[in-house]
N, C-alpha and C. Protein backbone atom coordinates (compact mmCIF):
# COMPACT_ATOMS: atom_id res chain seq x y z
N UNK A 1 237.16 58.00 -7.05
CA UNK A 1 237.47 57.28 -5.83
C UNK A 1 238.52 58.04 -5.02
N UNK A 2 239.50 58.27 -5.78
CA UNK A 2 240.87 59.29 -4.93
C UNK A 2 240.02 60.24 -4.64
N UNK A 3 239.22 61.14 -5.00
CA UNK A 3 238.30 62.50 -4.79
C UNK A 3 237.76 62.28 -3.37
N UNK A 4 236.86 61.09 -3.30
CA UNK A 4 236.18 60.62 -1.84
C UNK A 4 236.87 60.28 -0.95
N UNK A 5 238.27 59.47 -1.56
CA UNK A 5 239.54 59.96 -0.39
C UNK A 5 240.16 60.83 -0.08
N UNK A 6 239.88 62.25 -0.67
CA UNK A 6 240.85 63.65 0.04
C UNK A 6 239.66 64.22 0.78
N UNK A 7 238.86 64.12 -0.35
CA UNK A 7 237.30 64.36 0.70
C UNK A 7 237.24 64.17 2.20
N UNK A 8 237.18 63.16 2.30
CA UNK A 8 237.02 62.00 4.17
C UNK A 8 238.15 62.58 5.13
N UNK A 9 239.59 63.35 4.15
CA UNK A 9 240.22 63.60 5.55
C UNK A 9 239.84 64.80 5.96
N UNK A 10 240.42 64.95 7.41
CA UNK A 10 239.90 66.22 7.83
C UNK A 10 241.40 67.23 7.56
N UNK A 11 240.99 68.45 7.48
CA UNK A 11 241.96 69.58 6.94
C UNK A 11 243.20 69.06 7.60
N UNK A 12 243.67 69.12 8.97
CA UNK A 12 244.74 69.04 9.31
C UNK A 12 245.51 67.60 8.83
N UNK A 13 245.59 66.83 7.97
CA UNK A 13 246.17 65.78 7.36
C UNK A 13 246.75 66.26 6.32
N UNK A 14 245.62 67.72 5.25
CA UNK A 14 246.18 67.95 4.15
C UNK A 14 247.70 69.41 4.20
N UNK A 15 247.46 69.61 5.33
CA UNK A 15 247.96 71.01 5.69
C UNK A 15 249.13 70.52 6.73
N UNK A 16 250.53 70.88 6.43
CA UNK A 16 251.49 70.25 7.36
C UNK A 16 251.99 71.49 7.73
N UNK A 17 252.70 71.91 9.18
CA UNK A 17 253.00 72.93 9.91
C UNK A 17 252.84 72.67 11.44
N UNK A 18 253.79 73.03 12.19
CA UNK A 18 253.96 73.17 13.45
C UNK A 18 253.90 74.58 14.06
N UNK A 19 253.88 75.40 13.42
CA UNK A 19 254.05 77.16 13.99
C UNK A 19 252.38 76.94 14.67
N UNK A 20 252.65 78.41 15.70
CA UNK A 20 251.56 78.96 15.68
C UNK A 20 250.81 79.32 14.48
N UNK A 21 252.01 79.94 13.54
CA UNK A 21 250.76 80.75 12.15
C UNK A 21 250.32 79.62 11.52
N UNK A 22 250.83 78.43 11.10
CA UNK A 22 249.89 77.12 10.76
C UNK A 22 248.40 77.07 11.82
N UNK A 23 249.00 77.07 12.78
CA UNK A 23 247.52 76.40 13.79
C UNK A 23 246.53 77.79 13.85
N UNK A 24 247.04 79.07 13.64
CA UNK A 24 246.23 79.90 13.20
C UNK A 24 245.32 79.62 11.95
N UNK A 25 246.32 79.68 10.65
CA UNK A 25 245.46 79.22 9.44
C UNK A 25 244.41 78.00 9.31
N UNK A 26 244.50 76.97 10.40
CA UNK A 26 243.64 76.28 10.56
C UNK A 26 242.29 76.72 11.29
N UNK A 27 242.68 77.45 12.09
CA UNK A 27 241.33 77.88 12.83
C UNK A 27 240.67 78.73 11.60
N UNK A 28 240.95 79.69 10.94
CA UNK A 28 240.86 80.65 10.15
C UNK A 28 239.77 79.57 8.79
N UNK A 29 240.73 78.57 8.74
CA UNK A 29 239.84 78.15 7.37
C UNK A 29 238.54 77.42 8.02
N UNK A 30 238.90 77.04 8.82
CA UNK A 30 237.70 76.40 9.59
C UNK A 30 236.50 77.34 10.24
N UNK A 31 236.76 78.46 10.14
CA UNK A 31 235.66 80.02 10.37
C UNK A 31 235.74 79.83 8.90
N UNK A 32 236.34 80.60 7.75
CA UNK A 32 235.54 81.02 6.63
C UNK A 32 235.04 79.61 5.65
N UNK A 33 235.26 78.39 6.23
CA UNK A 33 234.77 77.39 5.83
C UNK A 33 233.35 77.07 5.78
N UNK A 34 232.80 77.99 6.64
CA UNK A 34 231.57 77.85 7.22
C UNK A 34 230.39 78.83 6.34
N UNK A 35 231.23 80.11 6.11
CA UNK A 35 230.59 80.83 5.26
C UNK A 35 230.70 80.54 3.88
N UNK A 36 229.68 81.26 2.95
CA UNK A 36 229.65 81.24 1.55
C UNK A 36 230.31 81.90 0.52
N UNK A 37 231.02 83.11 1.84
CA UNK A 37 231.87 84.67 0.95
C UNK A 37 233.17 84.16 -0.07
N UNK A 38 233.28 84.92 -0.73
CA UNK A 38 234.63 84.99 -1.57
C UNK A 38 235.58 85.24 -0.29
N UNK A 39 236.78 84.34 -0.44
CA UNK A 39 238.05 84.42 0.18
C UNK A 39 239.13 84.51 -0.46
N UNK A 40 240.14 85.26 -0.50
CA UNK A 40 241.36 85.68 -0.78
C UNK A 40 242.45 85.38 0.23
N UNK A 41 243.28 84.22 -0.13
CA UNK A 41 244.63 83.20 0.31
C UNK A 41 245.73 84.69 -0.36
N UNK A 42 246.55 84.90 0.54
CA UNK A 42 247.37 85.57 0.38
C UNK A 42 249.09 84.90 0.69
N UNK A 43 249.91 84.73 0.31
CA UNK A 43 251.04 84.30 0.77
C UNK A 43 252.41 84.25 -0.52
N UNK A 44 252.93 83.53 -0.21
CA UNK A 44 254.64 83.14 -1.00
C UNK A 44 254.54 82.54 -1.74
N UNK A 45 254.92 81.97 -3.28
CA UNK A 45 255.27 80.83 -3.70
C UNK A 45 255.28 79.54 -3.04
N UNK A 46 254.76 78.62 -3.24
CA UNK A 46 255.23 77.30 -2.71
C UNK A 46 254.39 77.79 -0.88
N UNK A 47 253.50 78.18 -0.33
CA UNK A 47 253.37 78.23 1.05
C UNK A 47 252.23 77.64 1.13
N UNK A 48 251.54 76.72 -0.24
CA UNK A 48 250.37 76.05 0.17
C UNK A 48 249.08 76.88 -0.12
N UNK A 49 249.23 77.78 -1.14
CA UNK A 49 247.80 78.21 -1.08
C UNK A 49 246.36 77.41 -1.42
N UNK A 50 246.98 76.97 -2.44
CA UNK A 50 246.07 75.70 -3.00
C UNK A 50 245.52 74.88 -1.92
N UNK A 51 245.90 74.26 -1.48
CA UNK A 51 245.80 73.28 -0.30
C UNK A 51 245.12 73.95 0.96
N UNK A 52 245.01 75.32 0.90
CA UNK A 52 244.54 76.00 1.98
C UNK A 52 242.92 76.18 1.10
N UNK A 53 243.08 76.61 -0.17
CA UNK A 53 241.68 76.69 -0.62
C UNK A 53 240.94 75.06 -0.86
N UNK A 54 241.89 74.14 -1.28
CA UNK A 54 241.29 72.92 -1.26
C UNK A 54 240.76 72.34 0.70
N UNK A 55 240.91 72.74 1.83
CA UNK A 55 240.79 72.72 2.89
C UNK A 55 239.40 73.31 2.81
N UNK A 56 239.38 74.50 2.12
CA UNK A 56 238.22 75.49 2.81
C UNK A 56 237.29 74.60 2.06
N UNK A 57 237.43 73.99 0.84
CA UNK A 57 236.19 73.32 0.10
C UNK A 57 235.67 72.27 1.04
N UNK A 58 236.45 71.63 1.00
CA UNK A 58 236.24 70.43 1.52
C UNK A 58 235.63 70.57 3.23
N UNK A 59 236.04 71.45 3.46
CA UNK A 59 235.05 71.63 5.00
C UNK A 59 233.73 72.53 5.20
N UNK A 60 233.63 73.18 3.50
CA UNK A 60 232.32 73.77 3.38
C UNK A 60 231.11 73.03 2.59
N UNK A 61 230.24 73.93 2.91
CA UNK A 61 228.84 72.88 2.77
C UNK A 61 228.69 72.81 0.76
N UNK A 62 229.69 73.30 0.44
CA UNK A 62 229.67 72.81 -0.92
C UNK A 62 231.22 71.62 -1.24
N UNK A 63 231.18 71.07 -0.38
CA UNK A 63 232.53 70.20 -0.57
C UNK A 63 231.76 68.53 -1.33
N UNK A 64 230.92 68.52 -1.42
CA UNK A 64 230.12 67.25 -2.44
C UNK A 64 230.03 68.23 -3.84
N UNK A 65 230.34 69.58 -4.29
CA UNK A 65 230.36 69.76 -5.43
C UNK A 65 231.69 69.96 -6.18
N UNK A 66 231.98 70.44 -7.32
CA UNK A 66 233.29 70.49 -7.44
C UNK A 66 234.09 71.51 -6.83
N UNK A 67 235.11 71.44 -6.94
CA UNK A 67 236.42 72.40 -6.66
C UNK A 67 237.22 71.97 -7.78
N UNK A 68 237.15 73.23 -8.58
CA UNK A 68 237.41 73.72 -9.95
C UNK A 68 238.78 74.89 -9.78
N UNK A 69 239.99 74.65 -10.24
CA UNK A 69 240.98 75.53 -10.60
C UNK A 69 241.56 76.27 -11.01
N UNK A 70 242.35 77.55 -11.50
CA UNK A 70 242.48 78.14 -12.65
C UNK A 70 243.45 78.82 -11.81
N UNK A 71 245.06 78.79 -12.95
CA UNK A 71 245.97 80.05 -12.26
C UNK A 71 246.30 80.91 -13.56
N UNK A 72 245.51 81.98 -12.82
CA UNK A 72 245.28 83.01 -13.87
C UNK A 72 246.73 83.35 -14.61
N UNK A 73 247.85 83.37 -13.87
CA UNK A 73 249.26 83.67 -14.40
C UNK A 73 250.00 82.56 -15.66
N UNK A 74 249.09 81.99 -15.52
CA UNK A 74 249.56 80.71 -16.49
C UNK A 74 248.94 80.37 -17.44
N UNK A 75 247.79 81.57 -18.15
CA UNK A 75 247.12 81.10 -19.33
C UNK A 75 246.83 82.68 -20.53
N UNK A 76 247.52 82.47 -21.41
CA UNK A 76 248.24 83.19 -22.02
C UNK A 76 246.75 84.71 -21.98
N UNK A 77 246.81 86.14 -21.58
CA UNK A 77 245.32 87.37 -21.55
C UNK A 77 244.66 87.15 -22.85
N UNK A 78 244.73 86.29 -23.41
CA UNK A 78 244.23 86.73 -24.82
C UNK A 78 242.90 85.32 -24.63
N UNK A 79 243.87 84.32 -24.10
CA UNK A 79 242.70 83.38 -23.50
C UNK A 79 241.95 83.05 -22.34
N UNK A 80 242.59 83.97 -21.71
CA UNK A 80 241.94 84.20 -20.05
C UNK A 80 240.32 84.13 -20.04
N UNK A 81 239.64 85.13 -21.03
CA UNK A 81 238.31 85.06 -20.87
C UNK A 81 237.15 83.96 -20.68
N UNK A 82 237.99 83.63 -21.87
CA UNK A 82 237.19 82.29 -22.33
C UNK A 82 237.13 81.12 -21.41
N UNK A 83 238.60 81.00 -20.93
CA UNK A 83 238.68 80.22 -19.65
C UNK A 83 238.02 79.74 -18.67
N UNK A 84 237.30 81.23 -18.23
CA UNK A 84 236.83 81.72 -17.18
C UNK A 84 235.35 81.95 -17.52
N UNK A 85 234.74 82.06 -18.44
CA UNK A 85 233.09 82.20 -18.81
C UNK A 85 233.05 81.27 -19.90
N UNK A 86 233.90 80.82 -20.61
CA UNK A 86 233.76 79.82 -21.43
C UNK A 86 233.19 80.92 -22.94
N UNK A 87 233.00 80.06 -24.12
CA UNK A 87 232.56 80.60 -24.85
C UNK A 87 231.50 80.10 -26.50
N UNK A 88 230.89 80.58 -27.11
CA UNK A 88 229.79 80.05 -27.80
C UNK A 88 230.61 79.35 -29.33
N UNK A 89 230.43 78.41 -30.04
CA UNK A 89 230.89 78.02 -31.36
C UNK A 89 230.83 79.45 -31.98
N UNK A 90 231.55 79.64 -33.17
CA UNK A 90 232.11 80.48 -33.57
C UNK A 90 232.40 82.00 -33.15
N UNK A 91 232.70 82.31 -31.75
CA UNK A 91 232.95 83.19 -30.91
C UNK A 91 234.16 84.21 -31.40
N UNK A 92 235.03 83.53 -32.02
CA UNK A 92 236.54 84.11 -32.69
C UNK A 92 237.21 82.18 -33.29
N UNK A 93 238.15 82.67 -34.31
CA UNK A 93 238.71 82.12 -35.03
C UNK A 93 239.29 80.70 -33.93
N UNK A 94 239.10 79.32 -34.31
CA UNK A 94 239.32 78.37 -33.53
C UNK A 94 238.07 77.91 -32.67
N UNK A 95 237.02 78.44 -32.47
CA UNK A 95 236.30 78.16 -31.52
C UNK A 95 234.80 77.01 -32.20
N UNK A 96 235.57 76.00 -32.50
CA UNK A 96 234.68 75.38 -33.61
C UNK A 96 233.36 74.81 -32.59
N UNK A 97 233.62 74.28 -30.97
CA UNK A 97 232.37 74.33 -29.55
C UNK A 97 231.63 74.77 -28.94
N UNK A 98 231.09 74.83 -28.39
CA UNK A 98 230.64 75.76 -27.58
C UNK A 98 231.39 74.98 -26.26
N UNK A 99 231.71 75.84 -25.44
CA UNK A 99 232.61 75.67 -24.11
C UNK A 99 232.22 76.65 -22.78
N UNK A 100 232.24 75.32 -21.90
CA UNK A 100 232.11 76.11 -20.46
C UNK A 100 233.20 76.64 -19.85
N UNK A 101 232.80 77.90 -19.21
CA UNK A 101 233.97 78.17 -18.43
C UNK A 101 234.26 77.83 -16.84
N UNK A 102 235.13 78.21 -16.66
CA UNK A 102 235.44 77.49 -14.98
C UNK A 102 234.21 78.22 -14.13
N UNK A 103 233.94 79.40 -14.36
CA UNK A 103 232.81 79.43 -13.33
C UNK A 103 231.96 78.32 -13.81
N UNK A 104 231.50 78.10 -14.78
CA UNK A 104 229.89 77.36 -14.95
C UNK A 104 230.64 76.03 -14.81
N UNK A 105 231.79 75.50 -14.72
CA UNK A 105 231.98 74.36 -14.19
C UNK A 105 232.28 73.71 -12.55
N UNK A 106 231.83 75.01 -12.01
CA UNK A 106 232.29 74.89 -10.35
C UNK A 106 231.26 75.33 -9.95
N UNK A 107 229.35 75.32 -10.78
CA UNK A 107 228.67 75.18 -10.11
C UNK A 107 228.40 75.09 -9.37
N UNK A 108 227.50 75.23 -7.99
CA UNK A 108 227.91 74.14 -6.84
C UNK A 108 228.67 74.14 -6.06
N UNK A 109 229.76 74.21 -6.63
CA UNK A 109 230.82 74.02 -5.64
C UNK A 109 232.09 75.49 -5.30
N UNK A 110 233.25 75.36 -5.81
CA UNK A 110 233.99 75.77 -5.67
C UNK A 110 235.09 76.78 -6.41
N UNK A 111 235.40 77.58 -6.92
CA UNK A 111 236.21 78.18 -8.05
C UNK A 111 237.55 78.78 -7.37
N UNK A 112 238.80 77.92 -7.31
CA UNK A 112 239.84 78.19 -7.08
C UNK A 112 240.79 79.19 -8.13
N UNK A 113 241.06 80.58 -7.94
CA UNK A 113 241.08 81.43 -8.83
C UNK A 113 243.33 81.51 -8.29
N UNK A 114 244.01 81.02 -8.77
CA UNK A 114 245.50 81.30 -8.28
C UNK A 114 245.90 82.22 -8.92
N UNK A 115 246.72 83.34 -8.34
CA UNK A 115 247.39 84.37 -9.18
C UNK A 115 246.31 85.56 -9.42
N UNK A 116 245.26 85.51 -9.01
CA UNK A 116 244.66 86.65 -9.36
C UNK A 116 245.13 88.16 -9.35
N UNK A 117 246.37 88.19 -8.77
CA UNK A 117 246.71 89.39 -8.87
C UNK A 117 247.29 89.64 -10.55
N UNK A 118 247.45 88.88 -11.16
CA UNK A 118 248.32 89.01 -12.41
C UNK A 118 246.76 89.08 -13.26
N UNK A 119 245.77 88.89 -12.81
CA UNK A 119 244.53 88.96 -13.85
C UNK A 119 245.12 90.81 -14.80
N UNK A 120 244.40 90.54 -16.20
CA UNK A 120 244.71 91.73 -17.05
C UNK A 120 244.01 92.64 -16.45
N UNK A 121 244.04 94.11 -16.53
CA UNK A 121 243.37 94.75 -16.73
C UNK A 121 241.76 94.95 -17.04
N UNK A 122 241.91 94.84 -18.27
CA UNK A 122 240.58 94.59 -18.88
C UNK A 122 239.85 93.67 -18.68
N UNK A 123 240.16 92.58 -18.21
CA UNK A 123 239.19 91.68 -17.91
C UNK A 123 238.41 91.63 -16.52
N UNK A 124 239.41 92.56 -15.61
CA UNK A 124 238.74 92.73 -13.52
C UNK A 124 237.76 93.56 -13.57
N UNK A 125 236.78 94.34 -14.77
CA UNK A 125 235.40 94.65 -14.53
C UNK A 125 234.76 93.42 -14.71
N UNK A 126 234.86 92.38 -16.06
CA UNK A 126 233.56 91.50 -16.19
C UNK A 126 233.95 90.19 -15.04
N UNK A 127 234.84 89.78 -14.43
CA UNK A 127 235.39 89.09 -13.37
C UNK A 127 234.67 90.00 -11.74
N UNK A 128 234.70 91.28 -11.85
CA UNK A 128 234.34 91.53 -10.78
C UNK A 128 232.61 91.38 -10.56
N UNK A 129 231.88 91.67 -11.79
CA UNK A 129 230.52 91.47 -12.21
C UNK A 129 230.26 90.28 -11.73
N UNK A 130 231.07 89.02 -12.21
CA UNK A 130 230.59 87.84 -11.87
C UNK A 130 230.84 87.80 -10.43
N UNK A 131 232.07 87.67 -9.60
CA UNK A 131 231.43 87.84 -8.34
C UNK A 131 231.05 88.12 -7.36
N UNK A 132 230.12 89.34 -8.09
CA UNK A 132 229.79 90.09 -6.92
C UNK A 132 227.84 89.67 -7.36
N UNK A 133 227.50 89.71 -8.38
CA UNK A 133 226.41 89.07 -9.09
C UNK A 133 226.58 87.76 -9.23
N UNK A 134 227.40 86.54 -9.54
CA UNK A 134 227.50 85.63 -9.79
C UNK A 134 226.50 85.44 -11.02
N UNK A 135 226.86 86.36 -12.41
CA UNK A 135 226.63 85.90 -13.61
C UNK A 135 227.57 86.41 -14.22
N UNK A 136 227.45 85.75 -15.78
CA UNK A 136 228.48 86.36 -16.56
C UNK A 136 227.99 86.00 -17.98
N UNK A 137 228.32 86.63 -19.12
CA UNK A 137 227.83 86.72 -20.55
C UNK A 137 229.32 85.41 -21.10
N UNK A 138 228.99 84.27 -21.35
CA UNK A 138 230.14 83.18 -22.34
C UNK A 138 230.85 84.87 -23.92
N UNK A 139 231.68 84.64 -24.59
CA UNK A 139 232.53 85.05 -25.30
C UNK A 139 231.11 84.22 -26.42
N UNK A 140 230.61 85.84 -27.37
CA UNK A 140 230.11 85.99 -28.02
C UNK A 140 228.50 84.93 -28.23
N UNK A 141 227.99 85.32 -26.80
CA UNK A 141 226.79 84.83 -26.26
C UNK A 141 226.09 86.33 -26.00
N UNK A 142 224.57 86.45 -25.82
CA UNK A 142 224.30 88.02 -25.63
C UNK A 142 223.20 87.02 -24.22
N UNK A 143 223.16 85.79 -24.05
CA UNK A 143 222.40 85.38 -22.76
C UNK A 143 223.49 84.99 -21.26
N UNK A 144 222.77 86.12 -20.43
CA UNK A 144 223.46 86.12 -19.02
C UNK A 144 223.26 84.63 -18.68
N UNK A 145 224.46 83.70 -18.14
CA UNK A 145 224.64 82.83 -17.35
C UNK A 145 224.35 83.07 -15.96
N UNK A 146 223.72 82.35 -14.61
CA UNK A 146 223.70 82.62 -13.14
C UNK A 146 224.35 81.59 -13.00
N UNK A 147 225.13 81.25 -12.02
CA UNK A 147 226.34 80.35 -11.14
C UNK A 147 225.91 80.37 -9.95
N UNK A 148 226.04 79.32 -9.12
CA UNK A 148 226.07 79.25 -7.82
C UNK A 148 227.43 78.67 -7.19
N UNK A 149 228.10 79.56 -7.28
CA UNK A 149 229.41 78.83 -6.93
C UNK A 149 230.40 79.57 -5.69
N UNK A 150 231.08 79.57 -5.05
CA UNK A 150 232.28 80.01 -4.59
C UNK A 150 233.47 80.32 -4.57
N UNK A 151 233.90 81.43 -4.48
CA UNK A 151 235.03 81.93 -5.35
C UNK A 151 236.23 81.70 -4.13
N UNK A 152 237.12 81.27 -4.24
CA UNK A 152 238.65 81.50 -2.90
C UNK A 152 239.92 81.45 -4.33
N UNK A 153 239.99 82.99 -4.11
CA UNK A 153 241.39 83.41 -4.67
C UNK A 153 242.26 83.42 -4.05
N UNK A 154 243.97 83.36 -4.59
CA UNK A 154 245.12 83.78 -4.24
C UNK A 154 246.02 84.47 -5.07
N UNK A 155 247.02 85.25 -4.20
CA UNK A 155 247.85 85.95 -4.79
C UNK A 155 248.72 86.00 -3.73
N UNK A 156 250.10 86.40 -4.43
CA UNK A 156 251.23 86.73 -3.69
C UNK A 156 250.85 88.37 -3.55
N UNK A 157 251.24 89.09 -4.88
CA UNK A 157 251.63 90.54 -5.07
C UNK A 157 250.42 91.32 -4.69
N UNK A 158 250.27 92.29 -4.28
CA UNK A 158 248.92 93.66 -3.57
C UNK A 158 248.58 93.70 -4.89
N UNK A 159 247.11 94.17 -5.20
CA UNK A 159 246.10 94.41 -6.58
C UNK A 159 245.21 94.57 -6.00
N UNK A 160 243.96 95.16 -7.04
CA UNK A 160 243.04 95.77 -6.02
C UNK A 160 242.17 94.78 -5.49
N UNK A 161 242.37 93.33 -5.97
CA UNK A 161 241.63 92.38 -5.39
C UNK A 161 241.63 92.61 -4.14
N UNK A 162 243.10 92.39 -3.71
CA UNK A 162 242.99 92.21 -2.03
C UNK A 162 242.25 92.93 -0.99
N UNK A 163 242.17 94.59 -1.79
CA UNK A 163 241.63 95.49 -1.06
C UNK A 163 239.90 95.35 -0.90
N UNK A 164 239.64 94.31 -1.63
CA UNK A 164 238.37 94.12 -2.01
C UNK A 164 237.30 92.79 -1.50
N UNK A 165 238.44 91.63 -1.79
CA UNK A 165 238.11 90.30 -1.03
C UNK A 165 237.91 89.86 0.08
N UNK A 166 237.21 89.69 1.00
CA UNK A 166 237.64 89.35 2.35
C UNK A 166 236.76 88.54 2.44
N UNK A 167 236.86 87.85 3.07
CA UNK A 167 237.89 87.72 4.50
C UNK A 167 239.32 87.50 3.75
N UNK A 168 240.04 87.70 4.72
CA UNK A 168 242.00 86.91 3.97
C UNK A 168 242.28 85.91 4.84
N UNK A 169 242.87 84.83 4.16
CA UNK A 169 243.86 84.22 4.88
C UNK A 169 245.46 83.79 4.67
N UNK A 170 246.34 84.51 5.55
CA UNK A 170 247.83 84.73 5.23
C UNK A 170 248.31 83.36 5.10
N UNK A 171 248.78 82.65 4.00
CA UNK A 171 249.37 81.44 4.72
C UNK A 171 250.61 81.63 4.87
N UNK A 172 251.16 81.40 6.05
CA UNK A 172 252.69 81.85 6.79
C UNK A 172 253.70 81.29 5.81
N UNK A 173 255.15 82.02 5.51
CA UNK A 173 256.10 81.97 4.62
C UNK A 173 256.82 80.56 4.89
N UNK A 174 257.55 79.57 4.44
CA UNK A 174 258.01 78.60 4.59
C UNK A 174 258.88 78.95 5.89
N UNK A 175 259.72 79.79 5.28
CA UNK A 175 260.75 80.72 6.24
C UNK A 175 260.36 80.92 7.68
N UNK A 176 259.54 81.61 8.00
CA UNK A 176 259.13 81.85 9.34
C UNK A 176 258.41 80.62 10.05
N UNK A 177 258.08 79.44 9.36
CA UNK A 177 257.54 78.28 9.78
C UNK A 177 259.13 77.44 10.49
N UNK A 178 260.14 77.47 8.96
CA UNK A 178 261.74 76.62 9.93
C UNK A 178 261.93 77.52 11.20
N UNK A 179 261.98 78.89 11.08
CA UNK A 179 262.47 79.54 12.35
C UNK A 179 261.81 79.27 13.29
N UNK A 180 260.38 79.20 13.44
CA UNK A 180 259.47 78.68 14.65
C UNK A 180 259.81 77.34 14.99
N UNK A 181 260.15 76.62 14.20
CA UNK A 181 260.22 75.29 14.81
C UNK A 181 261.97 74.77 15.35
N UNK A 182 262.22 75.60 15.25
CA UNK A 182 264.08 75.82 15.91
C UNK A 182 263.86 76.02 17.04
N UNK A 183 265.08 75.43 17.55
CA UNK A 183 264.75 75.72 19.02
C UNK A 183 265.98 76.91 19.32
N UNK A 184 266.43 77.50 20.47
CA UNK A 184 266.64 78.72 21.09
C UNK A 184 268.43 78.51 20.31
N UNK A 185 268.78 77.58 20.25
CA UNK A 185 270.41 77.55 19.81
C UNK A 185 270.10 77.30 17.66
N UNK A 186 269.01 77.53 17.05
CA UNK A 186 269.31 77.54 16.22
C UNK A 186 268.55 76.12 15.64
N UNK A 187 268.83 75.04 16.24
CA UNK A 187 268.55 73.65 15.50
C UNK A 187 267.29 73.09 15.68
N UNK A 188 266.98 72.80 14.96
CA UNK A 188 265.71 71.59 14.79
C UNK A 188 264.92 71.12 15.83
């Protein structure tokens, strides 16, 4: 029920800002909202990236499917994979399920990827496979999975994602949002 209520609003309710670069990022999500491409949210700590990729879902034609999460910086490389393609019952030690991963659970819809710049090494060939193919092999499965899903990453720090993802969208620094909204002596 809360879902069909963030759903119904329109972006500018979820997204607060007075700058120009706010009313930019709105036009911006509202163009790559439209398309199907992988997008890459670029910005600061705390500047709303989330909320900028939860915008783009919700105004694209997969916003009735899920919008699915994952911040790659926050789940220890050793379990990243699995995370992310999921993996088969007895795959490695602990894996007593078989388990989906966030792509095959954002079917449909949406795959909010945060932090991708901190992704390992080793894992940005079979991550790049998936989406640029949109399949991927589950952790000790030998049958290719296909996904229909949409990828909108973020990162603060440069990696070769960025050089790679596009479209971008900058979301403006907290900082340069108070200074825009000051007036000429400094205040509010």
């Amino acid at each position: 029920m809360l879902e069909q209520t963030v759903i119904a609003h329109p972006v500018e309710n979820d997204i607060v800002g007075h700058s120009s670069a706010f009313a930019n990022v709105l036009n911006q999500v509202r163009i790559v909202a439209k398309s199907d491409s992988i997008t890459l949210i670029q910005g600061e700590t705390g500047t709303g990236k989330e909320v900028i990729a939860r915008a783009i879902h919700n105004q694209s034609l997969r916003s009735r499917g899920p919008f699915v999460k994952l911040n790659c910086a926050a789940i220890p490389s050793a379990l990243l994979e699995s995370e992310l393609f999921g993996h088969e019952r007895g795959a490695f030690t602990g894996a007593v399920t078989q388990t989906m991963g966030r792509f095959q659970q954002a079917d449909n819809g949406t795959l909010f990827l945060d932090e991708i710049g901190d992704l390992p090494l080793e894992l940005q060939p079979k991550l790049l496979r998936a989406l640029q193919e949109r399949e991927f092999e589950r952790l000790g499965c030998g049958r290719t999975i296909r996904v229909n899903v949409r990828v909108v990453a973020a990162m603060f720090r440069h990696s070769c994602f960025g050089r790679i993802l596009r479209p971008q969208i900058l979301s403006p620094s907290q900082q340069a949002d108070r200074q825009h909204s000051r007036g000429s002596d400094g205040m509010p």
